[in-house]
C-alpha atoms as a PDB file:
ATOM      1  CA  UNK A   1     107.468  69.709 140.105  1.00  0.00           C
ATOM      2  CA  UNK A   2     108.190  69.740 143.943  1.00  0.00           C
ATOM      3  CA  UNK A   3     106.481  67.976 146.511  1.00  0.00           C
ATOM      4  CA  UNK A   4     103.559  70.542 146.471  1.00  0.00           C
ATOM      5  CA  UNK A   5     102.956  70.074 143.337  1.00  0.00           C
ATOM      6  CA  UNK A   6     104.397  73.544 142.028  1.00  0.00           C
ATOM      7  CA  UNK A   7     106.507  74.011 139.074  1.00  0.00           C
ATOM      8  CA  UNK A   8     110.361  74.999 140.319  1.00  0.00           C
ATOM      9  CA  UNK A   9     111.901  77.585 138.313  1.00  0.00           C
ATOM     10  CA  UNK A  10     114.393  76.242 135.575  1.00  0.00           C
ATOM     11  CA  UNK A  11     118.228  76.316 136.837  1.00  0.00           C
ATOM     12  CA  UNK A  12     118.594  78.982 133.989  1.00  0.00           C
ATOM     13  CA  UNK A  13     115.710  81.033 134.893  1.00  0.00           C
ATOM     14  CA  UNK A  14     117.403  81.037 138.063  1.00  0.00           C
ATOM     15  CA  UNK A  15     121.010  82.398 136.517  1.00  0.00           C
ATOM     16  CA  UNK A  16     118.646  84.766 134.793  1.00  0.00           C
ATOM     17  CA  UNK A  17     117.337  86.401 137.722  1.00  0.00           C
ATOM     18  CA  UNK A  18     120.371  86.233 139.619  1.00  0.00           C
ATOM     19  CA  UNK A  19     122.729  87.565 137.146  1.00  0.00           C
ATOM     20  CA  UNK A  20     119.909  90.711 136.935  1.00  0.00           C
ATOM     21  CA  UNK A  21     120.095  91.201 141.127  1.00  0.00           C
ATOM     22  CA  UNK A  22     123.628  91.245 140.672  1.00  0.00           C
ATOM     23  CA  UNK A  23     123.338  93.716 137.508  1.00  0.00           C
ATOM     24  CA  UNK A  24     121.213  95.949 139.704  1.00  0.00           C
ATOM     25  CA  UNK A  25     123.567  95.663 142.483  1.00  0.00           C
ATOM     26  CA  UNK A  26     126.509  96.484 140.906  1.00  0.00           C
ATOM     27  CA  UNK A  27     124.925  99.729 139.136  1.00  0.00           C
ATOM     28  CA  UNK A  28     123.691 101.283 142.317  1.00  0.00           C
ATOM     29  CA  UNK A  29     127.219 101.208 143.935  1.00  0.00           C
ATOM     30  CA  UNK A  30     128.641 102.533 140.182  1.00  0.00           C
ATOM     31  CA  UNK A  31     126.117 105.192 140.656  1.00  0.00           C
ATOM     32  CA  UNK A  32     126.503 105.888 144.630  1.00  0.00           C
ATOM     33  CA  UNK A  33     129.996 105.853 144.112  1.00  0.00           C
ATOM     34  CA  UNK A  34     129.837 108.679 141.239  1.00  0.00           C
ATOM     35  CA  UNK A  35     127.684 110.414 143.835  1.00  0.00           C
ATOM     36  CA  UNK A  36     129.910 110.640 146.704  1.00  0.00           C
ATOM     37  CA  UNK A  37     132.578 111.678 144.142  1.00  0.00           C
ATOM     38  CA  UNK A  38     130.745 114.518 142.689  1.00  0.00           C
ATOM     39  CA  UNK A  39     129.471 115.685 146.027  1.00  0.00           C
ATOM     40  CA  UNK A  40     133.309 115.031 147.927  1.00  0.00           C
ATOM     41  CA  UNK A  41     135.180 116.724 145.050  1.00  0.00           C
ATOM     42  CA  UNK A  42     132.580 119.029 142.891  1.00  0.00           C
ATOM     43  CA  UNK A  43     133.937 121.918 144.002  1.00  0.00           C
ATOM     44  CA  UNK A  44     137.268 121.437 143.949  1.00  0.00           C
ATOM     45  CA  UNK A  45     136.874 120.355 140.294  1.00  0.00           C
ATOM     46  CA  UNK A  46     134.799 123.406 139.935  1.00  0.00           C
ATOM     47  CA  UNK A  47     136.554 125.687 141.547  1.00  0.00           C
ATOM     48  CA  UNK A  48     139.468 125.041 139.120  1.00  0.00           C
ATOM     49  CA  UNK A  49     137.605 125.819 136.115  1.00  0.00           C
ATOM     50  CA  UNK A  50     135.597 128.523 137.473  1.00  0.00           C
ATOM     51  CA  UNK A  51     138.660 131.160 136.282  1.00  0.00           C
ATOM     52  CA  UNK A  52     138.493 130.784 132.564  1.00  0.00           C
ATOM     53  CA  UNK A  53     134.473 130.505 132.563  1.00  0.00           C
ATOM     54  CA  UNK A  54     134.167 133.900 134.608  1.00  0.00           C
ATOM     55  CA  UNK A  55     136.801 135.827 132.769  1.00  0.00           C
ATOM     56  CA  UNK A  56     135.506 134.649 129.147  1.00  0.00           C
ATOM     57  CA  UNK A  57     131.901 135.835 130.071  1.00  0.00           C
ATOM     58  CA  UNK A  58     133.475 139.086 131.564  1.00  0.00           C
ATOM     59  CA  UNK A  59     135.595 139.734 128.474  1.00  0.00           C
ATOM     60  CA  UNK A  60     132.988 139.391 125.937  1.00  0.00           C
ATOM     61  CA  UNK A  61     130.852 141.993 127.562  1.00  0.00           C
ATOM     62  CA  UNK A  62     133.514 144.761 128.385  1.00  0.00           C
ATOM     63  CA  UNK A  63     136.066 146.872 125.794  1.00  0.00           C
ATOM     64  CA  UNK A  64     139.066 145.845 128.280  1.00  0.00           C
ATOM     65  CA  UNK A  65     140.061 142.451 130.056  1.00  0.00           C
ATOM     66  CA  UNK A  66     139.078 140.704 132.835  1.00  0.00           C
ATOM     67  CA  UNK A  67     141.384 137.894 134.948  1.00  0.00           C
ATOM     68  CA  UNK A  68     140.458 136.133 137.787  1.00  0.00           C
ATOM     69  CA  UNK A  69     142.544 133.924 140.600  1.00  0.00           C
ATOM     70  CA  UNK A  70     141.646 131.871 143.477  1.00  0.00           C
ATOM     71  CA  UNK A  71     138.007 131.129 143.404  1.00  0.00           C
ATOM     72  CA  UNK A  72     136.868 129.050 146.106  1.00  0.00           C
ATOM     73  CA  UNK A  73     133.516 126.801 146.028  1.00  0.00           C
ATOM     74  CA  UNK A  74     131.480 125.119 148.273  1.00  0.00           C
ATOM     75  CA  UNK A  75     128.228 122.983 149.284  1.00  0.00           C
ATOM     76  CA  UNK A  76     127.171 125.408 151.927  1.00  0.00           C
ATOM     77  CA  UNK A  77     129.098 128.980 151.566  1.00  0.00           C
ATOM     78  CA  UNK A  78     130.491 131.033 151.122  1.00  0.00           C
ATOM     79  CA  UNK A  79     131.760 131.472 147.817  1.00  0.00           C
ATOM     80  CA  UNK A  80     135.050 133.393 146.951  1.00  0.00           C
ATOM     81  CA  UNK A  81     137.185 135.161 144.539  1.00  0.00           C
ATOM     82  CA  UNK A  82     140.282 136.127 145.376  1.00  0.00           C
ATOM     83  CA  UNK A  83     141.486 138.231 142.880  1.00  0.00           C
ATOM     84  CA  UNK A  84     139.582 140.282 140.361  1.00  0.00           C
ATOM     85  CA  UNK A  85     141.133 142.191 138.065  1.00  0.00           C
ATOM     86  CA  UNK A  86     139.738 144.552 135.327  1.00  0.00           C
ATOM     87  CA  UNK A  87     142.041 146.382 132.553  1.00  0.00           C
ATOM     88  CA  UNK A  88     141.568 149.172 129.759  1.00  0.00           C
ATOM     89  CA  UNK A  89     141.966 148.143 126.217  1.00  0.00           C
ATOM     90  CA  UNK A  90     144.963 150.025 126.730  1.00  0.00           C
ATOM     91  CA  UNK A  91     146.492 147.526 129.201  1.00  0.00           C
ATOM     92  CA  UNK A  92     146.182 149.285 132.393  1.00  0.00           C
ATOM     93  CA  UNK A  93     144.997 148.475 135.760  1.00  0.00           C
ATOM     94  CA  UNK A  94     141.304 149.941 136.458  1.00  0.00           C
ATOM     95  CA  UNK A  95     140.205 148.059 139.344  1.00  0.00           C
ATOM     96  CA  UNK A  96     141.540 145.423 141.576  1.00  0.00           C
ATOM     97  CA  UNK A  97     139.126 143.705 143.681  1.00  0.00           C
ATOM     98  CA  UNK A  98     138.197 140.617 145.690  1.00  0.00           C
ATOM     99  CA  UNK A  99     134.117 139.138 146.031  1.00  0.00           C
ATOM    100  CA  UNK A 100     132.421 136.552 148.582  1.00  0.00           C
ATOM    101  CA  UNK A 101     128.857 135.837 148.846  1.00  0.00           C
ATOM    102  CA  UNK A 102     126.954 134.251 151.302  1.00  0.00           C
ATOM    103  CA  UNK A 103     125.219 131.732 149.798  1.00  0.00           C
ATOM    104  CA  UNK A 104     126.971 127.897 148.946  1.00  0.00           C
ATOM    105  CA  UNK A 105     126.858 125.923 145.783  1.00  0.00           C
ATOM    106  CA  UNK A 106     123.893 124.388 146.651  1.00  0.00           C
ATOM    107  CA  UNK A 107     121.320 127.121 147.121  1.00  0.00           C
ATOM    108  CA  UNK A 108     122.441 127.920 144.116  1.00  0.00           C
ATOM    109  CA  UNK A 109     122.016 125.011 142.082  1.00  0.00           C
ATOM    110  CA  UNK A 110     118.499 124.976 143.583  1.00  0.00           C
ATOM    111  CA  UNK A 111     117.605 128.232 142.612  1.00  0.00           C
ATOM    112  CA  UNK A 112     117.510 130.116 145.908  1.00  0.00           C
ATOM    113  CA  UNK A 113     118.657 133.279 144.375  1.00  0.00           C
ATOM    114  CA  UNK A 114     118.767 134.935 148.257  1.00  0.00           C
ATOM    115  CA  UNK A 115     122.689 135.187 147.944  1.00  0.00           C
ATOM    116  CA  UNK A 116     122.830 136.627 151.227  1.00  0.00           C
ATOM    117  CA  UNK A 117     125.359 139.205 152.030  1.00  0.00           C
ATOM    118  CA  UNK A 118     127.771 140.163 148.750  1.00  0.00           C
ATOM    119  CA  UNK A 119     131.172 141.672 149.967  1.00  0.00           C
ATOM    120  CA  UNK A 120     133.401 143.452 147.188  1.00  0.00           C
ATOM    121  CA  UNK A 121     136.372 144.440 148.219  1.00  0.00           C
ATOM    122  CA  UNK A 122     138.542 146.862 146.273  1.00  0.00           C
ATOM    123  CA  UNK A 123     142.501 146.548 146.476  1.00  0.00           C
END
């Protein structure tokens, strides 16, 4: 007991609660640090593997092929394709085209389907 006649923690109920603040501590900056990661280089990292996702889901619903190049993300618009390319199942060129939309990654992701203005270019 102390000199007002509470009881004082035990030194290891002290470690206890310390080692949790510092537990606690060290998971928010894991976390804000995955945060600020995702958010600084999401779309890069997205933007990379955009390509193979589009032209798979293109492909499996045309006779023909699909490629896509150069698709640029980002938080706040707009969003871009450089190249677009459809072919015949016979190999050949049918359309050559490049897209951008309005709209960024994040109206997107929070289901704002307003796209804004959607520019196709053809080649």
């Amino acid at each position: 007991m102390n000199a007002q006649g509470t009881e004082r923690p035990s030194a290891p109920a002290a470690r206890v609660g310390g080692a949790m603040k510092k537990t606690l501590v060290v998971l928010g900056a894991v976390v804000g640090v995955f945060v600020l990661v995702v958010g600084v280089f999401g779309p890069a990292i997205a933007s990379s593997v955009a390509p193979g996702i589009i032209e798979r889901g293109v492909n499996e619903q045309i006779q023909g092929s699909a490629s896509v190049s150069g698709v640029h993300l980002s938080w706040g618009g707009p969003l871009r394709v450089d190249s677009i390319s459809l072919r015949d199942p016979g190999g050949r060129e049918v359309i050559k085209a490049k897209a951008s939309v309005d709209a960024g990654l994040w109206r997107v992701i929070t289901g704002n389907l307003d796209l804004g203005a959607i520019r196709v270019k053809a080649d």
